[in-house]
Protein backbone atom coordinates (compact mmCIF):
# COMPACT_ATOMS: atom_id res chain seq x y z
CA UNK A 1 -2.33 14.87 -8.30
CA UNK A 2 0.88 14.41 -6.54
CA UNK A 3 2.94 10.91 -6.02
CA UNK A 4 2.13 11.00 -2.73
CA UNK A 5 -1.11 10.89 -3.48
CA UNK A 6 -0.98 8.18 -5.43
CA UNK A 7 1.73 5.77 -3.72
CA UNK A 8 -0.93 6.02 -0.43
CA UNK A 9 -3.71 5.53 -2.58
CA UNK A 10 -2.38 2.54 -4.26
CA UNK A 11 -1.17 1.32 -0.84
CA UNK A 12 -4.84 1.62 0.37
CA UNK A 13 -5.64 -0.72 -2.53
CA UNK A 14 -3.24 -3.00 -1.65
CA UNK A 15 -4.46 -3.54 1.96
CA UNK A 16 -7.75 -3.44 0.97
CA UNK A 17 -7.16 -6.39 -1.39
CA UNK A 18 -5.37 -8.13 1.55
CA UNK A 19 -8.15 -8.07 3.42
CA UNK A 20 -10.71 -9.59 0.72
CA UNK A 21 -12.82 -6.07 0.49
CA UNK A 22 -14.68 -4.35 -2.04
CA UNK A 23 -14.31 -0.69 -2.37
CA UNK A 24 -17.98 -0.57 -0.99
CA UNK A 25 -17.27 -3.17 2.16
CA UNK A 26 -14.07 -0.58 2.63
CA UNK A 27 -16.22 2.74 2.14
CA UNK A 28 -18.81 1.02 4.34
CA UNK A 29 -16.85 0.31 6.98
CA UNK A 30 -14.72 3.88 7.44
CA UNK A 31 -17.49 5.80 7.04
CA UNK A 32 -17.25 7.18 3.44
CA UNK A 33 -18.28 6.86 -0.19
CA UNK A 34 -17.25 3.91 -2.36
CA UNK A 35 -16.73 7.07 -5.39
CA UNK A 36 -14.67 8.63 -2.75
CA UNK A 37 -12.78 5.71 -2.08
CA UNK A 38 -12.15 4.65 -5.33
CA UNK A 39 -10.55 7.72 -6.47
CA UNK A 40 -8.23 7.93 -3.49
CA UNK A 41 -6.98 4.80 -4.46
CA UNK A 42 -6.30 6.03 -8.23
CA UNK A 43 -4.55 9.28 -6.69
CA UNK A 44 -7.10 11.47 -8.08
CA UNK A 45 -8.46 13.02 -4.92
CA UNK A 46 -6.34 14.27 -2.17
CA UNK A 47 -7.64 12.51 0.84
CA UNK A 48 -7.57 14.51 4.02
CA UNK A 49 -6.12 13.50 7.55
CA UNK A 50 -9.18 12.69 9.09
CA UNK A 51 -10.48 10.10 5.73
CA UNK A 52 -6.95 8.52 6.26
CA UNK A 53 -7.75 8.25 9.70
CA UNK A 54 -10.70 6.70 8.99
CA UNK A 55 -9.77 4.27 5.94
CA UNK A 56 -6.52 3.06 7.99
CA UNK A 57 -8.54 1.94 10.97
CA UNK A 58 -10.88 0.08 9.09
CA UNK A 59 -8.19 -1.73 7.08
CA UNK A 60 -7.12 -2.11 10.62
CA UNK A 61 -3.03 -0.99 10.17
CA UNK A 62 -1.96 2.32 11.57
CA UNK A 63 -2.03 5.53 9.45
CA UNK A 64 1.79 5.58 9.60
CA UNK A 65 2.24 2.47 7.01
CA UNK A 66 0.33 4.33 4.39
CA UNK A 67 3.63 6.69 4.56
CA UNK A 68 6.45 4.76 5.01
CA UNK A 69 9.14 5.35 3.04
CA UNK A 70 7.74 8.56 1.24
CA UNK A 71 9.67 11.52 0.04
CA UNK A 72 13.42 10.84 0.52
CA UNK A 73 14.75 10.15 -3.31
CA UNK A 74 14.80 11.77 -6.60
CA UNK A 75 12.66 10.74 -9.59
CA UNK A 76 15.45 9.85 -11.37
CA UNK A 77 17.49 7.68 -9.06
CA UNK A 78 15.73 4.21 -8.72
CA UNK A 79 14.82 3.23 -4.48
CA UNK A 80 15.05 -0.24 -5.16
CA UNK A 81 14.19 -1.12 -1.47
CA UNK A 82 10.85 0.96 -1.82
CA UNK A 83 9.74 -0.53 -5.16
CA UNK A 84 10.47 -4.25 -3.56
CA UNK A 85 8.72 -2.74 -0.43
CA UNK A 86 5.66 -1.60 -2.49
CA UNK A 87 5.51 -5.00 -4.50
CA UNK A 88 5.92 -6.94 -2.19
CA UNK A 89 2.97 -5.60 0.34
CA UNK A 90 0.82 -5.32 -2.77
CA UNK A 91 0.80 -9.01 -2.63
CA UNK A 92 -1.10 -11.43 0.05
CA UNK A 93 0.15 -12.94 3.19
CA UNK A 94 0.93 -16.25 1.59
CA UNK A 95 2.61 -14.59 -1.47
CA UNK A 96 5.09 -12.41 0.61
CA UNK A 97 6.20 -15.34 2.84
CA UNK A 98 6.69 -17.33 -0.50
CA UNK A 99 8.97 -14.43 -2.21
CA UNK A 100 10.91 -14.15 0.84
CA UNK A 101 11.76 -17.64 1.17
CA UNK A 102 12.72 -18.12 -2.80
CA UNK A 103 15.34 -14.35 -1.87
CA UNK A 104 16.79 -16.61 1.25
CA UNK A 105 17.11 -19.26 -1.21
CA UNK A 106 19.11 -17.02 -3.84
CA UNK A 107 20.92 -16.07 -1.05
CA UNK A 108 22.10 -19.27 0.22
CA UNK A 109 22.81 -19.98 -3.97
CA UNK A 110 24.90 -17.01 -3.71
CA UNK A 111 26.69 -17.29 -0.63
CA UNK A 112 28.05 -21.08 -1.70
């Protein structure tokens, strides 16, 4: 499958864990099949428009965060703003408010 597929898929996973769900609560709620869901989220199925549709609504965030920040370098240069943005919304509320205030805290270190 393509990187696409599996940067959204993965991103699915992440807001799904976010929100406390199983793959079968997720499935449940947009409408699809927990096998289906689970291989989105492992990039081995290429979900269509409308499943996206339906996934991001019940994780509850619009369809455009799945995509963010797709398709603008090359393999071999390294985004480091999208891998900090993909860690850090793989992580939970509490987690990302923590990591940003130890990076103000560098910063302040750094800025003495």
């Amino acid at each position: 499958m393509s990187q696409i597929s599996k940067v959204v898929g993965h991103r699915i996973r992440n807001y799904r864990l976010q929100m406390g769900l199983s793959q079968e609560e997720l499935a449940e709620k947009a409408g699809c099949h927990p096998t289906y869901v689970s291989q989105i989220e492992r990039g081995e199925k290429n979900a269509t428009i409308e499943s996206i549709e339906k996934l991001s609504t019940a994780l509850c965030i619009p369809m455009s965060k799945l995509f963010e920040f797709l398709g603008g370098s090359r393999e071999d240069d390294r985004d480091y703003p999208f891998l900090c943005h993909e860690l850090v919304s793989s992580l939970k509320r509490e987690e990302q408010k923590e990591l940003y205030e130890i990076i103000q805290m560098i910063q302040r270190y750094k800025n003495r």
